[in-house]
N, C-alpha and C. Protein backbone atom coordinates (compact mmCIF):
# COMPACT_ATOMS: atom_id res chain seq x y z
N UNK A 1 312.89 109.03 128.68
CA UNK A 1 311.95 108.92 127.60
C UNK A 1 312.66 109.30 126.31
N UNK A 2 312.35 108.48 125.07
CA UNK A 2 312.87 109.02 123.85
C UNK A 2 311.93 109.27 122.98
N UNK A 3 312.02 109.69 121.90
CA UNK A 3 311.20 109.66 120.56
C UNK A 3 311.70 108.61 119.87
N UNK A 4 310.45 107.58 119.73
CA UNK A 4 310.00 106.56 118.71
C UNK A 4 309.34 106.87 117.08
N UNK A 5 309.46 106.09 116.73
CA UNK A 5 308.88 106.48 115.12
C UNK A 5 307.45 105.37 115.65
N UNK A 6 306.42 105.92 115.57
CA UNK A 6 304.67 105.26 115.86
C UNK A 6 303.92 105.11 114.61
N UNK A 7 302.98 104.25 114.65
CA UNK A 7 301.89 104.28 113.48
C UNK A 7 301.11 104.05 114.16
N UNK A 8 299.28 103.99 113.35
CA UNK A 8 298.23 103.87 114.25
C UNK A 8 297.49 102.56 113.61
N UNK A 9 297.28 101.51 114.22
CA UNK A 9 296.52 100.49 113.83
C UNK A 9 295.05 100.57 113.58
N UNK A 10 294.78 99.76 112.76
CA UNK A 10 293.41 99.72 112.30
C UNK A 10 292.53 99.50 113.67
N UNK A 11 292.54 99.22 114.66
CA UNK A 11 291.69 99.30 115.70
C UNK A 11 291.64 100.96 116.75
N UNK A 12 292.61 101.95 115.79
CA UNK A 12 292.76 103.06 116.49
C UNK A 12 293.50 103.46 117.74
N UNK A 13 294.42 102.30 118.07
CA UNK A 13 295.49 102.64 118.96
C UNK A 13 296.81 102.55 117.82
N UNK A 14 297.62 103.12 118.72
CA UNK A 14 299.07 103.86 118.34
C UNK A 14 300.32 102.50 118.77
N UNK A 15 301.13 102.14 118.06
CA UNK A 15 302.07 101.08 118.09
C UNK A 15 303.71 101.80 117.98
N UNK A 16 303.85 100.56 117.90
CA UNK A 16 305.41 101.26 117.41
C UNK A 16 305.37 100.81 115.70
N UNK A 17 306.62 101.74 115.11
CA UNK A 17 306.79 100.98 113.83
C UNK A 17 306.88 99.78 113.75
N UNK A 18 305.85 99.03 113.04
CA UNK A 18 305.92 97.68 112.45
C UNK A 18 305.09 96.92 113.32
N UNK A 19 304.72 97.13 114.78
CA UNK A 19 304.00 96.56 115.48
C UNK A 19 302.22 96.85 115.68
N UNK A 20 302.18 97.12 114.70
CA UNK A 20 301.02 97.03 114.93
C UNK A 20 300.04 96.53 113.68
N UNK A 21 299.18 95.88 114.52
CA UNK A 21 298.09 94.90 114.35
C UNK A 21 297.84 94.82 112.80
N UNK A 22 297.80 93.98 111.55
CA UNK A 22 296.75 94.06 110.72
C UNK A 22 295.04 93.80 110.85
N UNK A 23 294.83 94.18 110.27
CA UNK A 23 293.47 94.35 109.69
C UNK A 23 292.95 92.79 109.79
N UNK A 24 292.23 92.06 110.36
CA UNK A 24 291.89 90.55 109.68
C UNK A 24 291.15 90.57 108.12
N UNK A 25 291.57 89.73 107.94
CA UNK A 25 290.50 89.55 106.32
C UNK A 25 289.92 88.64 106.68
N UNK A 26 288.35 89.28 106.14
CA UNK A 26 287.52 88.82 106.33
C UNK A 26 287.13 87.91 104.65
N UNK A 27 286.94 86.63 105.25
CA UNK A 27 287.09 85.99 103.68
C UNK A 27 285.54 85.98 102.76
N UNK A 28 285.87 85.92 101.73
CA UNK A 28 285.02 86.44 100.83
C UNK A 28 283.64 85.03 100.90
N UNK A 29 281.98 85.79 100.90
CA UNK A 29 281.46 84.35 101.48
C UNK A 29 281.41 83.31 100.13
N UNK A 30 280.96 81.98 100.17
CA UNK A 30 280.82 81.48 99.65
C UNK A 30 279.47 81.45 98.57
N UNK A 31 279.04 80.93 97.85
CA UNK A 31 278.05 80.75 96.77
C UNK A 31 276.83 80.04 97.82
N UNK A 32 277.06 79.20 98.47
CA UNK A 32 275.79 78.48 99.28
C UNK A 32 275.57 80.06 100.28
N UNK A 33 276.80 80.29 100.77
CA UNK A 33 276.18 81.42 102.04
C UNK A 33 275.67 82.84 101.40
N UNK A 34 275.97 82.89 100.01
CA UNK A 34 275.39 83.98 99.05
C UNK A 34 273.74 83.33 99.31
N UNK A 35 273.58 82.56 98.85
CA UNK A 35 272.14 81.90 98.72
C UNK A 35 271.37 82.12 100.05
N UNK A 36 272.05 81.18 101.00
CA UNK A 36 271.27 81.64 102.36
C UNK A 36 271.22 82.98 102.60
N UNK A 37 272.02 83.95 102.14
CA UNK A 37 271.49 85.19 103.31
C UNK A 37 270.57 85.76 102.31
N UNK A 38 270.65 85.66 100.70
CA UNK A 38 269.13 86.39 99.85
C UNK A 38 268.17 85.41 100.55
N UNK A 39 268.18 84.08 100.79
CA UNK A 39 266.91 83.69 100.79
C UNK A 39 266.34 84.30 102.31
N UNK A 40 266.78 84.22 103.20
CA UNK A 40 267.00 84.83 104.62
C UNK A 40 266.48 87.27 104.71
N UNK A 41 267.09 87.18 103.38
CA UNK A 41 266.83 88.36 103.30
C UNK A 41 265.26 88.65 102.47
N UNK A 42 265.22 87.98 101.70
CA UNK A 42 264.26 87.89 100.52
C UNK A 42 262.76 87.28 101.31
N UNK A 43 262.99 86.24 102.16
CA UNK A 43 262.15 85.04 102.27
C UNK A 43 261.76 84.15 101.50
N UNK A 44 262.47 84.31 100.17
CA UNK A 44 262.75 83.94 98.63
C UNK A 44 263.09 82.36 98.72
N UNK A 45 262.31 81.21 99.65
CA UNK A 45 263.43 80.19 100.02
C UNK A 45 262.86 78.82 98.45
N UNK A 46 263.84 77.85 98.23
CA UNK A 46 263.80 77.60 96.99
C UNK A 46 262.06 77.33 96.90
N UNK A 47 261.05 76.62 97.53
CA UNK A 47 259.95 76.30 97.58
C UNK A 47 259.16 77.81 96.83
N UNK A 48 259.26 79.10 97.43
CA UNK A 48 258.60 79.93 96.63
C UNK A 48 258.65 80.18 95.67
N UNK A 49 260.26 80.22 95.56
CA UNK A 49 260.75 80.60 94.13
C UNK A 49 260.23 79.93 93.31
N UNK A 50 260.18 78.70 93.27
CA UNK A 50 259.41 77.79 92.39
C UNK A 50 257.77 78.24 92.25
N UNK A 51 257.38 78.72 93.43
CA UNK A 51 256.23 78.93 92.97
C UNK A 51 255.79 80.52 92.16
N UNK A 52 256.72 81.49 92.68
CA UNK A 52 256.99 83.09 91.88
C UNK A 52 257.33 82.91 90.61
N UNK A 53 258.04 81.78 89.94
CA UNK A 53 258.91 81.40 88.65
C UNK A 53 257.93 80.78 87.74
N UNK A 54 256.91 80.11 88.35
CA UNK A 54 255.79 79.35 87.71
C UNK A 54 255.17 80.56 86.43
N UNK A 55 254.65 79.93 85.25
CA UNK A 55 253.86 80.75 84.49
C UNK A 55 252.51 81.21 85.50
N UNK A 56 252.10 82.50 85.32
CA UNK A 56 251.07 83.21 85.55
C UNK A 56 250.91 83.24 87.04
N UNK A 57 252.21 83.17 87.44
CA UNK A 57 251.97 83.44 89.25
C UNK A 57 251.21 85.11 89.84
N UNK A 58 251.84 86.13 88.55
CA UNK A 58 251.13 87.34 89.45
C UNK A 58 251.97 88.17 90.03
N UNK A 59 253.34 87.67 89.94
CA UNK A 59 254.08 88.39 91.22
C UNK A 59 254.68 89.87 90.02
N UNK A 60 254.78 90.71 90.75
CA UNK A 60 255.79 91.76 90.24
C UNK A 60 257.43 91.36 90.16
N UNK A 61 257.32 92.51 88.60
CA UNK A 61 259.06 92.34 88.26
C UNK A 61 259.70 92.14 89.02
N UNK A 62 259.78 92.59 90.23
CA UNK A 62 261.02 92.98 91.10
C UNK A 62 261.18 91.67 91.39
N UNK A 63 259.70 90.96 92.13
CA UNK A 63 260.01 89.51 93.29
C UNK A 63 260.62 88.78 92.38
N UNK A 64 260.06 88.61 90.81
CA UNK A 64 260.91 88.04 89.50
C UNK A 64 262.41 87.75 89.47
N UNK A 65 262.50 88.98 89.40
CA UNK A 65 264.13 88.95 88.88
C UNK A 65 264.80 88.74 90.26
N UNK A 66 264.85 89.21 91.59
CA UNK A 66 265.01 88.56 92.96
C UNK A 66 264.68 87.16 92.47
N UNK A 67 264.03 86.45 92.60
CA UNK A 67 263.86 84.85 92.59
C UNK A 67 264.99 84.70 91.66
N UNK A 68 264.89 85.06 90.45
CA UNK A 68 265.80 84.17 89.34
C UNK A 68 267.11 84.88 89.83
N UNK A 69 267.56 85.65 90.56
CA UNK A 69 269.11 86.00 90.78
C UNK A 69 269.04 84.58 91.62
N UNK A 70 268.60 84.58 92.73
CA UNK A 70 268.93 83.72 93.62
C UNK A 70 268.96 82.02 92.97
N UNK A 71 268.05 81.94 92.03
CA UNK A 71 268.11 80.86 91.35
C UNK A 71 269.37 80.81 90.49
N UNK A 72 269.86 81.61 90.14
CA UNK A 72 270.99 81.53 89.42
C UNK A 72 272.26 80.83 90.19
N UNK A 73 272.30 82.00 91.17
CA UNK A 73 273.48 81.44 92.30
C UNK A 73 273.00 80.09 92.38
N UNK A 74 272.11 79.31 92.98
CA UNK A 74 271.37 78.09 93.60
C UNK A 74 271.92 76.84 92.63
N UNK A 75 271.29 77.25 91.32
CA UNK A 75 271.31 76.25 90.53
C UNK A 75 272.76 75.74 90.52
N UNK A 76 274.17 76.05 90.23
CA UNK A 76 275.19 75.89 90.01
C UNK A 76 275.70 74.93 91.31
N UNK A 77 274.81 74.63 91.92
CA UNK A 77 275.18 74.09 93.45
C UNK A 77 274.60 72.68 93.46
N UNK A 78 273.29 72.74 92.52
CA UNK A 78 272.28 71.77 92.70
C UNK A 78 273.04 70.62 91.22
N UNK A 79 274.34 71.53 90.62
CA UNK A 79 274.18 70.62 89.42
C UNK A 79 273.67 71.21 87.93
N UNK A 80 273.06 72.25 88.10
CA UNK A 80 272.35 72.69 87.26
C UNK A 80 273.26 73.78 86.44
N UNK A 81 272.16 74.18 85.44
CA UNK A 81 272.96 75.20 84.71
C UNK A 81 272.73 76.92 85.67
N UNK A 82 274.20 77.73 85.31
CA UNK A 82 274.19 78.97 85.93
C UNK A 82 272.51 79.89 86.02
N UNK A 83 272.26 79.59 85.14
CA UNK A 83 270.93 80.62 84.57
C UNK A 83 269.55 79.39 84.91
N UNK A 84 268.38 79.72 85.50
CA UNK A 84 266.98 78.90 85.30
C UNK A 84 266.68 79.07 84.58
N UNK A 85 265.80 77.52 84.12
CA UNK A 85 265.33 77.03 83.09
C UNK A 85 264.09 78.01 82.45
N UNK A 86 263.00 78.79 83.59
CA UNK A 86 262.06 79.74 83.76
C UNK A 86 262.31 81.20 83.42
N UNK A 87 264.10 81.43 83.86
CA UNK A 87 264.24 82.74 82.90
C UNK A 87 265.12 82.41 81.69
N UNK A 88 265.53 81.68 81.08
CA UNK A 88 265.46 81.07 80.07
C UNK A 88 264.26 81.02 79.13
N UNK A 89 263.22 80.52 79.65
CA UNK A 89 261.60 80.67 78.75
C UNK A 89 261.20 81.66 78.54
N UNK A 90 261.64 82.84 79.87
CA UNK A 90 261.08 84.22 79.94
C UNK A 90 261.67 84.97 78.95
N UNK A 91 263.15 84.77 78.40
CA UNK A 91 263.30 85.42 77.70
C UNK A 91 263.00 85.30 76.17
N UNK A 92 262.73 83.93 75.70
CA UNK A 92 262.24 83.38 74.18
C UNK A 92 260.80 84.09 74.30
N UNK A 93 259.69 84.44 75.60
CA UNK A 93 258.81 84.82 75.15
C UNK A 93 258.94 85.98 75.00
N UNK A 94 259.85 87.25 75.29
CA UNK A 94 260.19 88.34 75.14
C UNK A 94 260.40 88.75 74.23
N UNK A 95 260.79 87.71 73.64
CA UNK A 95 261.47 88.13 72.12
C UNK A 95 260.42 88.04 71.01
């Protein structure tokens, strides 16, 4: 038996120098799979949003600004501009 020079891999076993394992990268998701997992998370799917985004729907800030994030991501996919057209209006009436 001798002494080796060891390191410990990201899965928590012990290698020799240089042999052991990287890490996988995990790749960064895409803009559509951003969309699916808020809408998936949210239940936010484009049909409501449209209807939460509508003038005088009722909904609270929060479901608001949730819808228009996800609309943001969305739109840029559909063709559209980064930002909706609805928080766009929202903000001229703010002002």
């Amino acid at each position: 038996m001798s002494i080796m020079d060891v390191e410990q891999g990201w899965n928590g076993d012990w290698y020799l120098m240089g042999f052991a394992p990287q890490k996988p990268e995990v790749p960064e998701p895409t803009t559509e799979e951003k969309v699916q997992a808020l809408e998936l998370s949210t239940g936010l799917t484009r049909a409501v949003r449209e209807l939460v985004l509508a003038d005088n729907s009722g909904v609270s800030d929060y479901v608001r600004a949730k819808a228009q994030e996800i609309e943001a991501l969305a739109n840029p996919l559909r063709g559209g501009p980064a930002e909706s057209a609805q928080a766009e209006t929202q903000k001229e009436e703010g002002q």
